[in-house]
C-alpha atoms as a PDB file:
ATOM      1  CA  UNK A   1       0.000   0.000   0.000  1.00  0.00           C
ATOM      2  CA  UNK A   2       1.304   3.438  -1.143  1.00  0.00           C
ATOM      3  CA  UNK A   3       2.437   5.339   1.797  1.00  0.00           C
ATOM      4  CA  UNK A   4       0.500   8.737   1.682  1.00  0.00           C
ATOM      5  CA  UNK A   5       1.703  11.937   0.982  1.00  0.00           C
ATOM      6  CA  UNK A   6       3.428  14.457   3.287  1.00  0.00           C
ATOM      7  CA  UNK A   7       1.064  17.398   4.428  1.00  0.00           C
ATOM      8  CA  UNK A   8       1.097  20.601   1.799  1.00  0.00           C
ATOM      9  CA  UNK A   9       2.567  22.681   5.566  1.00  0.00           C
ATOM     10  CA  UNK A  10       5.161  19.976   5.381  1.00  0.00           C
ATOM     11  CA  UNK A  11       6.092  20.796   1.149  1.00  0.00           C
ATOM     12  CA  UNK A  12       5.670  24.502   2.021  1.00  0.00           C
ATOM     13  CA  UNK A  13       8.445  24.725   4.606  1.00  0.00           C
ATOM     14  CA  UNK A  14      10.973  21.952   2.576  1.00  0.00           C
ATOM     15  CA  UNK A  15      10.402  24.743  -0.338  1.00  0.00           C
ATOM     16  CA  UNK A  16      10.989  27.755   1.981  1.00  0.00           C
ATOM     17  CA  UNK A  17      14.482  25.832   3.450  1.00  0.00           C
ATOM     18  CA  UNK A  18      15.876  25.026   0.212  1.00  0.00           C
ATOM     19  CA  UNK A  19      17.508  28.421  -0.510  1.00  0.00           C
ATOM     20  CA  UNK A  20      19.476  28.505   2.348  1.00  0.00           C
ATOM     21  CA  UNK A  21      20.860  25.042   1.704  1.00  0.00           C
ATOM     22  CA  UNK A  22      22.111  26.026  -1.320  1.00  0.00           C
ATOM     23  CA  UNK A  23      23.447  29.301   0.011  1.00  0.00           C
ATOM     24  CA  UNK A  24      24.884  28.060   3.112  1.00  0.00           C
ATOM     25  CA  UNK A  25      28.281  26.431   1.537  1.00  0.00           C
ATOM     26  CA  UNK A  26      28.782  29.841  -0.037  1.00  0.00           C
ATOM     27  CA  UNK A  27      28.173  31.452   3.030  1.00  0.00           C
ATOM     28  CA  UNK A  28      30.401  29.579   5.427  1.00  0.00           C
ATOM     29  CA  UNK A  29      33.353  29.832   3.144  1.00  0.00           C
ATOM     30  CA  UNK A  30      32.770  33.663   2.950  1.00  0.00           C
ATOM     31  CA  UNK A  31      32.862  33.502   6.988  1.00  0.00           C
ATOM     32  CA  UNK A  32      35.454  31.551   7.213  1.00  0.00           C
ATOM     33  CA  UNK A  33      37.747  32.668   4.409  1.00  0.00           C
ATOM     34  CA  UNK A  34      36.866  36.714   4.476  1.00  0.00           C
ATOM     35  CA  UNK A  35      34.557  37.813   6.972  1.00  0.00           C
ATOM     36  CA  UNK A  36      36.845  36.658   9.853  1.00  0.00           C
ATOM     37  CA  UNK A  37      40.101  37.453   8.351  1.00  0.00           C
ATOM     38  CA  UNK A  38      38.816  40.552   8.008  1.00  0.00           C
ATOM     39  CA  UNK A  39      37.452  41.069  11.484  1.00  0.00           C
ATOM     40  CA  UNK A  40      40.540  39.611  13.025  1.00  0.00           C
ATOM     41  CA  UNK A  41      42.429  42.299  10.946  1.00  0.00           C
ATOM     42  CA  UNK A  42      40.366  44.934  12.559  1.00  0.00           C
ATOM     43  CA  UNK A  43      40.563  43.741  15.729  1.00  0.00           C
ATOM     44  CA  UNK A  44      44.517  44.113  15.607  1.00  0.00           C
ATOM     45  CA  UNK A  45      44.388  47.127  13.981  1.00  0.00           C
ATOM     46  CA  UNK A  46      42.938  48.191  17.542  1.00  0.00           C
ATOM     47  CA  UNK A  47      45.908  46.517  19.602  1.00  0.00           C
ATOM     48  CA  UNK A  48      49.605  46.997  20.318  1.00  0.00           C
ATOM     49  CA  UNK A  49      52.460  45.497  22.312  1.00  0.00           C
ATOM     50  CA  UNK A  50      53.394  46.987  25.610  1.00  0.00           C
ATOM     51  CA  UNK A  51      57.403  46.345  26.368  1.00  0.00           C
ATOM     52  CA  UNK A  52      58.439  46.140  30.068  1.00  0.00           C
ATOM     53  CA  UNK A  53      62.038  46.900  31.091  1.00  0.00           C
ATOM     54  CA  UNK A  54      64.331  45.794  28.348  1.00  0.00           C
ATOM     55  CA  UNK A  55      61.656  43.336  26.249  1.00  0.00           C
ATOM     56  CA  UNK A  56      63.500  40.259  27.724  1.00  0.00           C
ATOM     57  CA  UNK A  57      61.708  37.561  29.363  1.00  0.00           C
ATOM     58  CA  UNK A  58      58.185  35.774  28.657  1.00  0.00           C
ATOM     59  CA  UNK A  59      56.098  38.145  29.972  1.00  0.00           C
ATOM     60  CA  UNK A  60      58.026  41.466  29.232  1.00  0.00           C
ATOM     61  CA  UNK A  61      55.434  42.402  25.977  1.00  0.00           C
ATOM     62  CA  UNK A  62      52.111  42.075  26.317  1.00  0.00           C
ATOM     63  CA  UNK A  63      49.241  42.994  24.246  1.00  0.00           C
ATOM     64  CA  UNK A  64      47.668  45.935  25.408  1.00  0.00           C
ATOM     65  CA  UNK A  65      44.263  48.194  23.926  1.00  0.00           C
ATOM     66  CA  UNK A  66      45.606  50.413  21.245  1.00  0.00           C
ATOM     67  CA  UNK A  67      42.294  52.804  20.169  1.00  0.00           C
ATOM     68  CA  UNK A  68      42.889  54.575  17.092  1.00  0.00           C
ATOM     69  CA  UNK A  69      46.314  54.995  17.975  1.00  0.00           C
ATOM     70  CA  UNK A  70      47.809  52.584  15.054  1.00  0.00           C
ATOM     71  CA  UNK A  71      45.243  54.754  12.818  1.00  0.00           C
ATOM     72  CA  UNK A  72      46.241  57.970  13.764  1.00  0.00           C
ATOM     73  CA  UNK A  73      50.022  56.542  13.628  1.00  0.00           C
ATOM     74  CA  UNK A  74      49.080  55.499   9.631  1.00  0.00           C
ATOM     75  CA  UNK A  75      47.234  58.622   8.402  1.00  0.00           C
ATOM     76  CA  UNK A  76      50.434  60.616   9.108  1.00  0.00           C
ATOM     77  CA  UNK A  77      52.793  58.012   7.849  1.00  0.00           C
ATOM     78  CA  UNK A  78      54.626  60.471   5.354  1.00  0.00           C
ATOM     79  CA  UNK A  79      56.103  56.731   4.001  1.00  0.00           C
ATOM     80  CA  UNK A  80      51.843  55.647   3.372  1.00  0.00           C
ATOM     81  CA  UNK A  81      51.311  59.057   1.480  1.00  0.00           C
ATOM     82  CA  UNK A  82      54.269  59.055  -0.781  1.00  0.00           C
ATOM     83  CA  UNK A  83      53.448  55.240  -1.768  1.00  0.00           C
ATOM     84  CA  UNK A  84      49.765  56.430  -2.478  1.00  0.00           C
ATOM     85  CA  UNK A  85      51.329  58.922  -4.636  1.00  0.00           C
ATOM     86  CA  UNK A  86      53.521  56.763  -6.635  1.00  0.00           C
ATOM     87  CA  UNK A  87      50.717  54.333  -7.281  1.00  0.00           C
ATOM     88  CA  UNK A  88      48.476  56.851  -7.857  1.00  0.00           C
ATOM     89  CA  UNK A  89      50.706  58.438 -10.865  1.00  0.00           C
ATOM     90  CA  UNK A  90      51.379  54.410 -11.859  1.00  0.00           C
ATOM     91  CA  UNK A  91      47.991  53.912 -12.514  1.00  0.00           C
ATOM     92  CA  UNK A  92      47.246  57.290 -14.343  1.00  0.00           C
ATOM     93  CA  UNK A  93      50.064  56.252 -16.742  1.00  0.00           C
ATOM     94  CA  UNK A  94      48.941  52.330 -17.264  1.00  0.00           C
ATOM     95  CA  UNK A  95      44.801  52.174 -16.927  1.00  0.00           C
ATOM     96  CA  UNK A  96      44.481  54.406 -20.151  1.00  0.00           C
ATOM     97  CA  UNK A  97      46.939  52.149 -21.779  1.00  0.00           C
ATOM     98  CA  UNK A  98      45.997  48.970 -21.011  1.00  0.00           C
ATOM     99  CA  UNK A  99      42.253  49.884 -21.402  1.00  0.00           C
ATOM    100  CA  UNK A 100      42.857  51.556 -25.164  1.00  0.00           C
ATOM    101  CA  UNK A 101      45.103  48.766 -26.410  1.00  0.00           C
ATOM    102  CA  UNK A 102      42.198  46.524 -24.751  1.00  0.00           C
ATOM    103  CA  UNK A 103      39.723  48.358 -26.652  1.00  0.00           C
ATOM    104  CA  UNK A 104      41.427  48.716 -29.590  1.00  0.00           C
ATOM    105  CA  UNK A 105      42.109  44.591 -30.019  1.00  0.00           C
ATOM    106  CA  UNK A 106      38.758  44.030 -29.525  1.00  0.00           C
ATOM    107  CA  UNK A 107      37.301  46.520 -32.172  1.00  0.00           C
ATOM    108  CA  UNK A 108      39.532  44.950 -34.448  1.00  0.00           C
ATOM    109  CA  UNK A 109      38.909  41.374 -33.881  1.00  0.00           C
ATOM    110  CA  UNK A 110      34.990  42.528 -34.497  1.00  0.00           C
ATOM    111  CA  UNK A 111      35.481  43.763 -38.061  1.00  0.00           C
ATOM    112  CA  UNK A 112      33.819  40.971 -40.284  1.00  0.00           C
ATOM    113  CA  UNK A 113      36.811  40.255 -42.566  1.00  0.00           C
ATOM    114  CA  UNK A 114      39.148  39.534 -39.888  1.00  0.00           C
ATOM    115  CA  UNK A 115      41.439  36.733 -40.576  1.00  0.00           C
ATOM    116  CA  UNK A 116      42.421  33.931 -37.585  1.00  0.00           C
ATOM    117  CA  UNK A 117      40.406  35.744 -35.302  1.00  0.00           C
ATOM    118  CA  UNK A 118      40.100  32.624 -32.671  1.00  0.00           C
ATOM    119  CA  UNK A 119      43.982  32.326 -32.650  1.00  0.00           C
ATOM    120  CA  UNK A 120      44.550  36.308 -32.401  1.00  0.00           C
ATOM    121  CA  UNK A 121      41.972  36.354 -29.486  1.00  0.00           C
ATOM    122  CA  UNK A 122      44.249  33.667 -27.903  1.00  0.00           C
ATOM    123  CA  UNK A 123      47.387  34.856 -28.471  1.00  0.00           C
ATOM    124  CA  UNK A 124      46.672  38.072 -26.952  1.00  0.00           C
ATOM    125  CA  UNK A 125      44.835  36.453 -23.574  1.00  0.00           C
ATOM    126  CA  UNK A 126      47.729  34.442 -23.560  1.00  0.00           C
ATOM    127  CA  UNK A 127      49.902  36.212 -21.350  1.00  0.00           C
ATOM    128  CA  UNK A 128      46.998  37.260 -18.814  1.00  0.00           C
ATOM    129  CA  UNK A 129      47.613  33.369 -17.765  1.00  0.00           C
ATOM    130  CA  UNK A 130      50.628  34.034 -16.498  1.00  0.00           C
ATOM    131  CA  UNK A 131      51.394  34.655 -13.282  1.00  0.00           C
ATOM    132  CA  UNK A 132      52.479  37.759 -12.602  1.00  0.00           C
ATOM    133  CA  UNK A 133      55.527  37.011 -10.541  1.00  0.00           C
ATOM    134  CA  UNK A 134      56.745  34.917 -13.096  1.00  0.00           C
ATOM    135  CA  UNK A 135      55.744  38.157 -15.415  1.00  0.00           C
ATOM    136  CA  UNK A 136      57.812  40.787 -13.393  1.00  0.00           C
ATOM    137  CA  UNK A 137      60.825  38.332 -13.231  1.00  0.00           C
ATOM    138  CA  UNK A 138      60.933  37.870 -16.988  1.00  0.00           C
ATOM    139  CA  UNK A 139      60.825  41.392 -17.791  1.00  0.00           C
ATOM    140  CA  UNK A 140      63.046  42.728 -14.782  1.00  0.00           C
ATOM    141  CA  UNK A 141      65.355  40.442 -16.747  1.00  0.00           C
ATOM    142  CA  UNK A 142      65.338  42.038 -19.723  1.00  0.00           C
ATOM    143  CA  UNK A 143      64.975  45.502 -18.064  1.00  0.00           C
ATOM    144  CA  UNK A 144      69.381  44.519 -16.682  1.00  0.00           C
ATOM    145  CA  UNK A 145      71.477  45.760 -19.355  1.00  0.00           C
ATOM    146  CA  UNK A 146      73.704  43.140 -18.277  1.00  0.00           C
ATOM    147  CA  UNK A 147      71.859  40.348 -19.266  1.00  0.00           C
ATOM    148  CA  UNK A 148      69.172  41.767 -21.452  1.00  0.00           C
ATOM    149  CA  UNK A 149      69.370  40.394 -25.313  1.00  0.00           C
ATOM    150  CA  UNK A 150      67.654  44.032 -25.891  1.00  0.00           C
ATOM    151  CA  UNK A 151      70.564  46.143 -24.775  1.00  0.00           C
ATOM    152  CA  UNK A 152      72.583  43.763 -26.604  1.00  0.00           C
ATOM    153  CA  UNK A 153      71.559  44.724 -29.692  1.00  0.00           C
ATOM    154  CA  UNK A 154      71.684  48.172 -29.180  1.00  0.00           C
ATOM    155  CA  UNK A 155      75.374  47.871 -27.680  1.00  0.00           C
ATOM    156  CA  UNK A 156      76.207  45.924 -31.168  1.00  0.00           C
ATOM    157  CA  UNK A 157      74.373  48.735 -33.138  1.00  0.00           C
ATOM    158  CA  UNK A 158      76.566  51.733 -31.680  1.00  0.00           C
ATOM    159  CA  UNK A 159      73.223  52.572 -29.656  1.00  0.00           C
ATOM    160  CA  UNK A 160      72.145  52.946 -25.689  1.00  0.00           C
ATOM    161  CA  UNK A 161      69.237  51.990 -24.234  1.00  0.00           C
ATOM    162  CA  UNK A 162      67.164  53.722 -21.772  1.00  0.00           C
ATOM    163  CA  UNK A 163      67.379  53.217 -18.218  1.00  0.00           C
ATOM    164  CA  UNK A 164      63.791  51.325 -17.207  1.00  0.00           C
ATOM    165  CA  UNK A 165      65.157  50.456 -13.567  1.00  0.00           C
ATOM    166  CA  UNK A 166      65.652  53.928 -12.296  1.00  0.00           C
ATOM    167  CA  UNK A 167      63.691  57.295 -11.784  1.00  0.00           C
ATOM    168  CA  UNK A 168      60.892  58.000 -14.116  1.00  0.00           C
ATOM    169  CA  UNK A 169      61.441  54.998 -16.350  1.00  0.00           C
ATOM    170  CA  UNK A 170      60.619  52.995 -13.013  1.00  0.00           C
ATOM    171  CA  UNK A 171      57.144  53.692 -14.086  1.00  0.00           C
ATOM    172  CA  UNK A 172      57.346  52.606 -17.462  1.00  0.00           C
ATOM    173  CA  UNK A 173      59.015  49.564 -16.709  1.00  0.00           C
ATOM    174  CA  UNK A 174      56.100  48.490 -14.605  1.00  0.00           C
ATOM    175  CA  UNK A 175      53.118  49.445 -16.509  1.00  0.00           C
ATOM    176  CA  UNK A 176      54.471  47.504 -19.211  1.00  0.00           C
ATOM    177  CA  UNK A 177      54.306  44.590 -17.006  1.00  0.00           C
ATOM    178  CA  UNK A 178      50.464  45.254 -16.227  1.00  0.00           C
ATOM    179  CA  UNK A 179      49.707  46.013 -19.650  1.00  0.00           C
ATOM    180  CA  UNK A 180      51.190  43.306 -21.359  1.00  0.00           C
ATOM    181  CA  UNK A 181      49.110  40.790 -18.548  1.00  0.00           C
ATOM    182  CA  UNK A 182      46.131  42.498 -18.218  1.00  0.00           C
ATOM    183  CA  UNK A 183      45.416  44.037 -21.816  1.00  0.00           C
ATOM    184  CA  UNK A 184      44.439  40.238 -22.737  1.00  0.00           C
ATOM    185  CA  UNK A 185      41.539  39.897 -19.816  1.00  0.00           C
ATOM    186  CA  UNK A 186      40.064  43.403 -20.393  1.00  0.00           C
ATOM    187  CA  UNK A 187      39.767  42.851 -24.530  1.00  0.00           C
ATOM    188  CA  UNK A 188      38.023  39.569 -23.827  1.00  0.00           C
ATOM    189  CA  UNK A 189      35.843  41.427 -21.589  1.00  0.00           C
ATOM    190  CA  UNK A 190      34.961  44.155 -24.026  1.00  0.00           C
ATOM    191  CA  UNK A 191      34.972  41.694 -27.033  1.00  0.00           C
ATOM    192  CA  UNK A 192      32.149  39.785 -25.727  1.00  0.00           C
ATOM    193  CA  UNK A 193      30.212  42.810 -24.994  1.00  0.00           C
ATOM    194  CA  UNK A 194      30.686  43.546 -28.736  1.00  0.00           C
ATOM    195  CA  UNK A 195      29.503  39.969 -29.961  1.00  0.00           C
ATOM    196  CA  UNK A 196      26.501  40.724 -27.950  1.00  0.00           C
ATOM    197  CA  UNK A 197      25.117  43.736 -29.672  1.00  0.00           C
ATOM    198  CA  UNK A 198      22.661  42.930 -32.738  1.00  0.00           C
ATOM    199  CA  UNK A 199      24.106  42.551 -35.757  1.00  0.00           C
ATOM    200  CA  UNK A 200      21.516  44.593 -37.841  1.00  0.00           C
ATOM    201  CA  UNK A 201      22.334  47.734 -36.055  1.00  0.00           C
ATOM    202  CA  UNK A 202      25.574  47.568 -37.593  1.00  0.00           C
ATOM    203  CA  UNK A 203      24.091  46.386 -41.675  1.00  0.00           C
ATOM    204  CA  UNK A 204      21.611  49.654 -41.069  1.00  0.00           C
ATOM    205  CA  UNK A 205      25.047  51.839 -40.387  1.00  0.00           C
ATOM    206  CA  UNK A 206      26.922  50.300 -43.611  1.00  0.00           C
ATOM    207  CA  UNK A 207      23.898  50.710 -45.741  1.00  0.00           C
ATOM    208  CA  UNK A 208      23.516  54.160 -44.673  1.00  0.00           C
ATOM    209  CA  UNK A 209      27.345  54.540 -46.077  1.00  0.00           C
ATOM    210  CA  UNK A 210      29.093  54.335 -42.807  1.00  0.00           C
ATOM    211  CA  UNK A 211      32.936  53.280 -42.900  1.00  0.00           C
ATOM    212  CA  UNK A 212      34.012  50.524 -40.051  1.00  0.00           C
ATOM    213  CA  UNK A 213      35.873  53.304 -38.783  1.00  0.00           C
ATOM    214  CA  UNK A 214      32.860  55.261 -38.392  1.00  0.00           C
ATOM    215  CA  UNK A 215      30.712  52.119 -37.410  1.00  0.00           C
ATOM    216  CA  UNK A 216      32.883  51.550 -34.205  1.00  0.00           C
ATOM    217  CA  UNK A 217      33.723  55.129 -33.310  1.00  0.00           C
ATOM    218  CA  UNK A 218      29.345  56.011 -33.438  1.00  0.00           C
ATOM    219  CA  UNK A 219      28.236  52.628 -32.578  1.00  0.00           C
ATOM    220  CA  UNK A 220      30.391  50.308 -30.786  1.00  0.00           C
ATOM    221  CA  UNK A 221      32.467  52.198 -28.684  1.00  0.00           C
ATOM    222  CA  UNK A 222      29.052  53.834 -27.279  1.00  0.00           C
ATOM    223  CA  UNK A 223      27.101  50.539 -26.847  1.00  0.00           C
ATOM    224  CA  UNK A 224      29.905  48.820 -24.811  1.00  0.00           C
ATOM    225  CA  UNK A 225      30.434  51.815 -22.678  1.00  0.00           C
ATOM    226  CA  UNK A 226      29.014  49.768 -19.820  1.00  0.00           C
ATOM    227  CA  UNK A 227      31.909  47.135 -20.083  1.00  0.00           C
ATOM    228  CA  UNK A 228      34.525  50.296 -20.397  1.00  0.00           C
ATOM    229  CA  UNK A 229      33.431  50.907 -16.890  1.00  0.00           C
ATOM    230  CA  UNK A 230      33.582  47.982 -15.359  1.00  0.00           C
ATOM    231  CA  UNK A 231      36.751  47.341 -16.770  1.00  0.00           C
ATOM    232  CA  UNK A 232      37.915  50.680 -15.772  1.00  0.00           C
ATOM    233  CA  UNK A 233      36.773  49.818 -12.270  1.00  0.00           C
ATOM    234  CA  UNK A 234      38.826  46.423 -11.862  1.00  0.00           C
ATOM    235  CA  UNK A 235      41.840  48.073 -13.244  1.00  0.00           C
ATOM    236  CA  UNK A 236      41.219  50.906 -11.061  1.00  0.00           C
ATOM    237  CA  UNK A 237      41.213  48.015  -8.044  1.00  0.00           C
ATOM    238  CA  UNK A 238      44.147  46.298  -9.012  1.00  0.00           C
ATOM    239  CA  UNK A 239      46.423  49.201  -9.673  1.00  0.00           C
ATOM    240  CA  UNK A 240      45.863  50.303  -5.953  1.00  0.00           C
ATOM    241  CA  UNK A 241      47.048  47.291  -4.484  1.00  0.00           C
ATOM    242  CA  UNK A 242      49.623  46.561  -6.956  1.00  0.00           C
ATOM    243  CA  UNK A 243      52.560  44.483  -5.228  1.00  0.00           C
ATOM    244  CA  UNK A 244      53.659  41.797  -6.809  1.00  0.00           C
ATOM    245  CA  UNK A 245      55.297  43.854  -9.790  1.00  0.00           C
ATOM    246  CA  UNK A 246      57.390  46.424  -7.473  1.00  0.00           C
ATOM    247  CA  UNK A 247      58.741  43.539  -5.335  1.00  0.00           C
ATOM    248  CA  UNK A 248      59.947  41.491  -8.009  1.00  0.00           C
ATOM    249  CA  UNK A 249      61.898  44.217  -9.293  1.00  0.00           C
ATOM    250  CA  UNK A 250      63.183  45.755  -5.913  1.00  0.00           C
ATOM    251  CA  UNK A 251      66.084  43.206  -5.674  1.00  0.00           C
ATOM    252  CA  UNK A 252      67.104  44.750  -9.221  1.00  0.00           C
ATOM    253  CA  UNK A 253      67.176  48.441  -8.088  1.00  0.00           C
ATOM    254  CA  UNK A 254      68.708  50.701  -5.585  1.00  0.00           C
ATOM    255  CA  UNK A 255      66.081  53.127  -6.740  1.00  0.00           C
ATOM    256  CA  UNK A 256      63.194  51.365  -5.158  1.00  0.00           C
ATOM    257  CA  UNK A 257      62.580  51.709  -1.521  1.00  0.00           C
ATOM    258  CA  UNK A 258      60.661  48.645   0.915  1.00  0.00           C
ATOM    259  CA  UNK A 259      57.906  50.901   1.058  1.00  0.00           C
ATOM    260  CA  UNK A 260      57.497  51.772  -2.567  1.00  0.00           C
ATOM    261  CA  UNK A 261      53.465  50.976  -2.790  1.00  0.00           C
ATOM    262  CA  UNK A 262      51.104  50.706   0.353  1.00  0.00           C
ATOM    263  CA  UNK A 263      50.975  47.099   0.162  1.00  0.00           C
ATOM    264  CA  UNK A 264      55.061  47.133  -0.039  1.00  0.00           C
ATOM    265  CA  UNK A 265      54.603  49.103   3.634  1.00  0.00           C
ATOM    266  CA  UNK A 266      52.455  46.390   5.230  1.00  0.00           C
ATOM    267  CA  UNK A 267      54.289  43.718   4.350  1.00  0.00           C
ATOM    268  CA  UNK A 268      57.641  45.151   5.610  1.00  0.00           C
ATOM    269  CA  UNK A 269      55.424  46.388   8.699  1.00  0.00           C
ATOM    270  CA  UNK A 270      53.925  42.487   8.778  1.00  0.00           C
ATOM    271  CA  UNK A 271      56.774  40.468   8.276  1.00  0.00           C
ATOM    272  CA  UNK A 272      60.107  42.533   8.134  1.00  0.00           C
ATOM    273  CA  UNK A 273      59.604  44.653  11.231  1.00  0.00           C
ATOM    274  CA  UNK A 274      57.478  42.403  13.321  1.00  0.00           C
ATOM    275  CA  UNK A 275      54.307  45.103  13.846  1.00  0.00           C
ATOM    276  CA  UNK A 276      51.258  43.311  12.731  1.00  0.00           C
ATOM    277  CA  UNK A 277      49.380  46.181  14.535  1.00  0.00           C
ATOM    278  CA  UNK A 278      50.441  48.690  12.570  1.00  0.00           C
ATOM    279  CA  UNK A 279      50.097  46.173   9.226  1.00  0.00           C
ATOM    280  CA  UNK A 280      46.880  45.806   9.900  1.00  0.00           C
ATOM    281  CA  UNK A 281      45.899  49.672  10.637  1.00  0.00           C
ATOM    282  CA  UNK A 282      47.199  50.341   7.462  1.00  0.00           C
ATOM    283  CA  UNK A 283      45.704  47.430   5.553  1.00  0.00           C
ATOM    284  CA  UNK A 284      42.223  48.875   6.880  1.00  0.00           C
ATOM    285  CA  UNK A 285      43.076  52.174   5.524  1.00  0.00           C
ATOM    286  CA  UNK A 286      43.871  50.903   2.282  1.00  0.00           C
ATOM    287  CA  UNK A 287      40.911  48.776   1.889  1.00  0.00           C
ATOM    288  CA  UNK A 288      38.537  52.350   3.079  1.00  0.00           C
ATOM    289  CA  UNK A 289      40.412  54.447   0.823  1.00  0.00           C
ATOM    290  CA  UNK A 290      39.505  51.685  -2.077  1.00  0.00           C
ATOM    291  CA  UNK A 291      36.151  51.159  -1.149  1.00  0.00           C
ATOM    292  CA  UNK A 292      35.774  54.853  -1.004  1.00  0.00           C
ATOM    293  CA  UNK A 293      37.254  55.542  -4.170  1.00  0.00           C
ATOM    294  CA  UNK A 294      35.049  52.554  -5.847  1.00  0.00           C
ATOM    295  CA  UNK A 295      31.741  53.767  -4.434  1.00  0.00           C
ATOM    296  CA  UNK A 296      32.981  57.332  -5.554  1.00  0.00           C
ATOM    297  CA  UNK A 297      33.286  56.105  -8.862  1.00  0.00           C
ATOM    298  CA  UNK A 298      30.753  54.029  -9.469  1.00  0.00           C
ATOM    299  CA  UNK A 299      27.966  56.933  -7.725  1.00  0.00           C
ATOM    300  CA  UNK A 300      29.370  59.091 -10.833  1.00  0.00           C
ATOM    301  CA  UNK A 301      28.873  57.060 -13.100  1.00  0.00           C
ATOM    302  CA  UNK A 302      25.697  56.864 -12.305  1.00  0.00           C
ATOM    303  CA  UNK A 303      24.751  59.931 -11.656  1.00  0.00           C
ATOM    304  CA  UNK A 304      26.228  60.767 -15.682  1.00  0.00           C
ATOM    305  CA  UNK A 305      24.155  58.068 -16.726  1.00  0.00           C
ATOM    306  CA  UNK A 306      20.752  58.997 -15.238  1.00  0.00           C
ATOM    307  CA  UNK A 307      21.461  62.830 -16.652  1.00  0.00           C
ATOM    308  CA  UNK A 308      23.104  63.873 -13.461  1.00  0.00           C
ATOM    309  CA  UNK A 309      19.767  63.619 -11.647  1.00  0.00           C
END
């Protein structure tokens, strides 16, 4: 005999559970994995070490109540603002690079006639894959006069080269990195955009004479405008906690100080000096002053998009 079925109540509240079953995975590995991290963070941030006589002995430093001390101690870090500074003129020189050569490769690989367009889309993601340690090692190579094949050639030629390692050519040296990475991910990003719009919009703009050059400047370039920001965002991200790029290429330089970016700071703070209280103040700050600058940016944008309303 068929057993009968469970009470409609019974369905009702199975139906009413099942979201949070399948959001509960998610949400315990965003406890576990950035919620507390960043909570312990915070709490540090508010802590210090208290040092008793000459620091000798198992109870001569103890972990005392900080306050805002370790903020205060960060804000006016003259180290902190001259990193921000640097980073901030690194990333006006490479985010309108990287995002025009991004744009640019992906308006191309959209024109109709385009030959080996699969292996040209490819080629150019290619080097997003790797990492960009291994990146900043490769290049810092070349960047050494004394082993670059570059400067070889130029040596051999009756030529010198310019000097990518010191002073303003620091810059250059390292927004080549980024762009050469990260121009791949960002024309994938606007190229799909592209493949999404409808094809007859762009037949009505050729029949009504319009060149390609015309076609992208009037048409596509406006109608992917929403993928230029949010690649413009993530760029905008990444450049402010660049790291890995300035501390591959610090061992290669006198011209580069521990402290170069604000993520250079905290992990000399962190792990060369000891202070995790002060790390973690200033990794607060950073993450505020990104979060600031991303809600800044994004509230423009949509206050140009609804007509400044």
């Amino acid at each position: 005999m068929a057993s009968p079925p469970p009470p409609r109540r019974a369905l009702r509240r199975r139906g009413s559970l099942a979201p949070y079953g399948f959001l509960g995975p998610a949400t315990l590995l965003f406890t576990l994995f950035f919620a507390l991290p960043i909570g312990f963070a915070v709490y540090l941030s508010l802590r210090a070490t208290r040092v008793k006589g000459l620091g000798l002995g198992s109870h001569a430093r103890t972990e005392v109540w900080a306050g805002l001390s370790n903020y205060t101690s960060a804000l006016a870090d003259s180290e902190l603002l001259a990193g921000s500074g640097r980073v901030l003129l690194y990333g006006a020189l490479l985010v309108p690079t990287m995002l025009g050569a991004a744009l640019f490769f992906a308006l191309l690989l959209d024109v109709p006639r385009v030959r080996f367009g699969a292996f040209s889309r490819l080629v150019i993601f290619l080097p997003y894959a790797v990492p960009g340690i291994v990146a900043s090692t490769l290049w810092g190579f070349l960047y050494l006069p004394q082993v670059s094949p570059g400067y070889y050639l130029l040596t051999r030629a009756g030529m010198s080269g310019p000097d990518l390692l010191h002073g303003g050519g620091l810059y250059l040296a390292m927004a080549n990195i980024a762009v050469w990475g990260g121009t791949g991910f960002n024309m994938i990003v606007i190229y799909t955009s592209l493949r999404a719009l409808p094809a007859e919009l762009y037949e009505a703009a050729r029949l009504d004479g319009c060149s390609e050059l015309q076609v992208a400047l009037r048409i596509k370039i406006p109608m992917v405008a929403p993928s230029l920001v949010l690649t413009f965002f993530f760029s905008m991200i990444a450049t402010l906690q660049v790291f890995a790029e300035p501390m591959t290429l610090k061992p290669l330089t006198n011209s580069m100080s521990s402290t170069w970016s604000p993520l250079m700071k905290v992990y000399r703070d962190a792990f060369v000096q000891g202070n995790i209280y002060s790390a973690a103040a200033t990794s607060v700050v950073i993450a505020a002053a990104t979060l600031l600058l991303s809600f800044g940016f994004l509230k423009l944008v949509n206050k140009r998009a609804n007509g400044g309303s």
